[in-house]
Protein backbone atom coordinates (compact mmCIF):
# COMPACT_ATOMS: atom_id res chain seq x y z
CA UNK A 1 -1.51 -36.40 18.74
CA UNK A 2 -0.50 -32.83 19.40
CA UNK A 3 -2.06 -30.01 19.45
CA UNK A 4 -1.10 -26.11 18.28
CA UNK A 5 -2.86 -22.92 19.57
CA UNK A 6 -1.85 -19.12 18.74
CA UNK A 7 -4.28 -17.00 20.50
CA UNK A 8 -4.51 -13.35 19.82
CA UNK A 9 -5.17 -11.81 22.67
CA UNK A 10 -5.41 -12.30 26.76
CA UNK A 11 -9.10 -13.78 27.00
CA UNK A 12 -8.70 -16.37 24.33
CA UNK A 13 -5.03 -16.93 26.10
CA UNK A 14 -6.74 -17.77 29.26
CA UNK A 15 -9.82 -20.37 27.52
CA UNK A 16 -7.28 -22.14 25.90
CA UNK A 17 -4.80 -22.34 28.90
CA UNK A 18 -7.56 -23.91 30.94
CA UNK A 19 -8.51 -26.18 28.28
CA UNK A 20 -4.92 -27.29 27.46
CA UNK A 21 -4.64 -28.18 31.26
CA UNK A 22 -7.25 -31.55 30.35
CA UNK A 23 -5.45 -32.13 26.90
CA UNK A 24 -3.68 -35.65 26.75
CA UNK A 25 -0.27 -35.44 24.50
CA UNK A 26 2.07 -32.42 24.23
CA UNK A 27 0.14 -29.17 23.43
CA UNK A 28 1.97 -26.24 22.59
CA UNK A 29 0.91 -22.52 22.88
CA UNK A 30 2.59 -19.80 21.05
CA UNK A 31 2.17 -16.32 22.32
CA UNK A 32 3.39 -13.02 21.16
CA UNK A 33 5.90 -10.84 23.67
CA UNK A 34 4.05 -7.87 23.12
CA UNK A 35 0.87 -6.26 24.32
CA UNK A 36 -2.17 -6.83 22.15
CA UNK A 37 -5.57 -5.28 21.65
CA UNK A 38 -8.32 -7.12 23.10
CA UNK A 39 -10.48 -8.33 20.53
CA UNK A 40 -12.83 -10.96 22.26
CA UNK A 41 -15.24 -10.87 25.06
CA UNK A 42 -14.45 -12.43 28.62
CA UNK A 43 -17.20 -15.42 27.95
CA UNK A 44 -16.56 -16.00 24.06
CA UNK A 45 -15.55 -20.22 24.51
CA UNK A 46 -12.80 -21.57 21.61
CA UNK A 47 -12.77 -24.70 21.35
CA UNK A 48 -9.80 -26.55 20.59
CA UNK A 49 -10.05 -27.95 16.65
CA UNK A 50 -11.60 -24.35 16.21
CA UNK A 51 -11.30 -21.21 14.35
CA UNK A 52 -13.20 -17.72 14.58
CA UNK A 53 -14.27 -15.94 11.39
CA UNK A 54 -14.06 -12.58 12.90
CA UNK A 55 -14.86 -10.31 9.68
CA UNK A 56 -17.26 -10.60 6.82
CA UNK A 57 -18.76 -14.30 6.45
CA UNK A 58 -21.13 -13.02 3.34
CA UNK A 59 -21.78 -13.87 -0.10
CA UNK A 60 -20.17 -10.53 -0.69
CA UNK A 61 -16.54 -11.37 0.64
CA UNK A 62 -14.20 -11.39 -2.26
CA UNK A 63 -11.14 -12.98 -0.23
CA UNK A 64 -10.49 -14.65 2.62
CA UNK A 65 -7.42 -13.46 5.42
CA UNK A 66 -6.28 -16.16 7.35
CA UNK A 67 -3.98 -15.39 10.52
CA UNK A 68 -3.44 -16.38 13.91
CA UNK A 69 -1.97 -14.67 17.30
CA UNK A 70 -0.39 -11.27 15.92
CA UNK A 71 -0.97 -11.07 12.44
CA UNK A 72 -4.70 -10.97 13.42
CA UNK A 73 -4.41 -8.17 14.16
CA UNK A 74 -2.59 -6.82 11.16
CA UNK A 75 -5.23 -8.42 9.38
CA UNK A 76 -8.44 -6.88 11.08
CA UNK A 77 -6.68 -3.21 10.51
CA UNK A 78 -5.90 -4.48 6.34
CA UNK A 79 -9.92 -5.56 6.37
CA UNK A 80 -10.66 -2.20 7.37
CA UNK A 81 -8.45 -0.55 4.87
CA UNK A 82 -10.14 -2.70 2.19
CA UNK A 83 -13.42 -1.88 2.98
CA UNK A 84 -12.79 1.78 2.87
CA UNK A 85 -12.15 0.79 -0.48
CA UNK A 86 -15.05 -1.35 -0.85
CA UNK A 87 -13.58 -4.62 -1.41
CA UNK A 88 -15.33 -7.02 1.43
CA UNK A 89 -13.31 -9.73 2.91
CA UNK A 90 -13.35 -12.45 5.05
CA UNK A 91 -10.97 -12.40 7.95
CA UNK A 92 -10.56 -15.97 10.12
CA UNK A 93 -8.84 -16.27 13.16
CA UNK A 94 -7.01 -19.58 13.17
CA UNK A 95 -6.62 -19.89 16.90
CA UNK A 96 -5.84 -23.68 16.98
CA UNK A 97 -3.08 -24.42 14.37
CA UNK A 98 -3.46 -27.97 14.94
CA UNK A 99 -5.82 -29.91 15.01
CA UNK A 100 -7.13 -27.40 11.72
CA UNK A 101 -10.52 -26.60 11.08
CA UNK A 102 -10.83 -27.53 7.45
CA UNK A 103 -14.33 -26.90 7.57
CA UNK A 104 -14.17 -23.23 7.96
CA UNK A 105 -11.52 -22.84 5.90
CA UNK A 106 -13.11 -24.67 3.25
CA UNK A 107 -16.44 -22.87 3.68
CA UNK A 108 -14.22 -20.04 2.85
CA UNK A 109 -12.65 -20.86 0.51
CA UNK A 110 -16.05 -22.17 -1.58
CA UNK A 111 -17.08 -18.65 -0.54
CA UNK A 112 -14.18 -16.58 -1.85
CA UNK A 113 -13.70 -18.37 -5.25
CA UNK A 114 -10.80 -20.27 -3.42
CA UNK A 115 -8.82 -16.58 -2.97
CA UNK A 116 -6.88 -16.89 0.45
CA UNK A 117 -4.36 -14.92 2.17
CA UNK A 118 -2.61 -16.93 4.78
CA UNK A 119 -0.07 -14.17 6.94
CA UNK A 120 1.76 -15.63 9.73
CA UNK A 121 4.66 -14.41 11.75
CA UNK A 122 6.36 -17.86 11.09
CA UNK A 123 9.13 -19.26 8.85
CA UNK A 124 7.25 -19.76 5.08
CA UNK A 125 7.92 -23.98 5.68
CA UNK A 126 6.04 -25.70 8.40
CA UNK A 127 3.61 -23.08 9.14
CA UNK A 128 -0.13 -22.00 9.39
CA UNK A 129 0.26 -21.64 5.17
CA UNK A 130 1.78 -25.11 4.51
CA UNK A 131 -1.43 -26.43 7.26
CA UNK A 132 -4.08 -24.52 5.25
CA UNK A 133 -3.23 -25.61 2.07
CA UNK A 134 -3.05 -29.60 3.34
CA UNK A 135 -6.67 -29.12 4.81
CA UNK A 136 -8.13 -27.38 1.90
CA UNK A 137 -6.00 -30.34 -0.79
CA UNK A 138 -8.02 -33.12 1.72
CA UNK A 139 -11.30 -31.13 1.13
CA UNK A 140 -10.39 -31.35 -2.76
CA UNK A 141 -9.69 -27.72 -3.47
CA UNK A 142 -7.21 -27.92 -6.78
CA UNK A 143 -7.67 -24.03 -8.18
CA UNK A 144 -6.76 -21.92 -5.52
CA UNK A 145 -5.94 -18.17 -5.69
CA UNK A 146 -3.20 -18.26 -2.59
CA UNK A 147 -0.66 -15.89 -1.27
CA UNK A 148 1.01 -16.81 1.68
CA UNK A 149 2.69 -13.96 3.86
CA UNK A 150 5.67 -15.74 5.85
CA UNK A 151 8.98 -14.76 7.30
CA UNK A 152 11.27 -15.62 4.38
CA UNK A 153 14.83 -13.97 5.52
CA UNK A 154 16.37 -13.92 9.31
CA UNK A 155 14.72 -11.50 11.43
CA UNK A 156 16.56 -8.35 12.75
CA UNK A 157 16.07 -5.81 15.97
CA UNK A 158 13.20 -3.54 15.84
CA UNK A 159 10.32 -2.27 17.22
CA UNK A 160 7.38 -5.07 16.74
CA UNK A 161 5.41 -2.43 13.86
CA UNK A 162 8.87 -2.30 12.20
CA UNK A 163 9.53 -6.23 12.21
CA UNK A 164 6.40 -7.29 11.05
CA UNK A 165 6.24 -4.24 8.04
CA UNK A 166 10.33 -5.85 7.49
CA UNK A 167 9.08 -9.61 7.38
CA UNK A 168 6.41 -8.41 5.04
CA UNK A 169 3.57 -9.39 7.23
CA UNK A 170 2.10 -5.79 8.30
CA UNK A 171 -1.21 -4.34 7.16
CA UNK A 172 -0.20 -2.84 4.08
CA UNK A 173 1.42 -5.90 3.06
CA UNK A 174 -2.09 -7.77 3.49
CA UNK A 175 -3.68 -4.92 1.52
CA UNK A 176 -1.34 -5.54 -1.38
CA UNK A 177 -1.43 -9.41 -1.01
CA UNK A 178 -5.39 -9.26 -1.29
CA UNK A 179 -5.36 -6.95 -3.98
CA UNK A 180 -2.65 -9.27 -5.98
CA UNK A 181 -5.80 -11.67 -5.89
CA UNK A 182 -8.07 -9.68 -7.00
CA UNK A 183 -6.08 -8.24 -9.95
């Protein structure tokens, strides 16, 4: 099999570089060009088949944020706006696109009333959304309240902030997305 990882920032780059180094099969890392916040500790461990639920993880959260590499950050600054506003939600890092950790998305999910927000900096098709909803259709979710956040038109030249508010991935997209949900 193969394995996926989108890390968001150096020290989860460097755990899951020295894990991929013992990985039989082709393993694939995607990483973003630019520089990134650092949102994890030098000893926090990921393992590969793992994800990282990074905000809420209450009986309170009202939606769940899934992202990966870049667009976790987007959507740590969109929980923030949110709770300003005091609408709680759950925010999971989906560091290892494949093999997917169904469990914690479905934990969500069951959490959330099935309300997920998947944003990825990826084409719409073949992504982190079409992988989330295949996990959560094995764990027998049917009634989902989804919006997925994609690339959906051929990218331009930009600064990064002005390509990911174009692809209609940036915080206040995520904002709007989890609103959408919540009617």
């Amino acid at each position: 099999g193969s394995t996926v990882l989108y890390p968001c920032d150096g020290n989860q780059t460097a755990k899951l570089v020295a894990q991929m180094a013992d990985r039989d099969g082709i393993t694939y890392m995607r990483t973003t060009r630019e520089k990134t916040p650092v949102v994890y500790d030098k000893g926090e461990s990921f393992p590969i088949g793992g994800s990282k639920v990074v905000r809420g993880g209450s009986n309170k959260d009202r939606a769940t944020i899934v992202a990966a590499g870049i667009t976790l950050h987007e959507a740590l600054k969109a929980v923030d706006v949110l709770a300003n506003e005091d609408i709680p939600v759950r925010v999971i890092d989906l560091y290892t696109v494949k093999p997917i950790d169904a469990e914690t998305l479905a934990d969500a999910a069951r959490a959330t009333g099935g309300r997920i927000v998947v944003v990825e900096d990826h084409w719409v098709e073949g992504g982190i959304g079409d992988a989330v909803l295949a996990a959560l259709a094995e764990k027998g979710f049917r009634d989902l309240h989804y919006r997925h956040l994609a690339v959906r038109k051929m990218p331009g030249s930009g600064k990064p902030a002005e390509m990911l508010d174009d692809a209609g991935i940036s915080t206040v997209h995520i904002v709007r997305a989890v609103k959408a949900l919540l009617g």
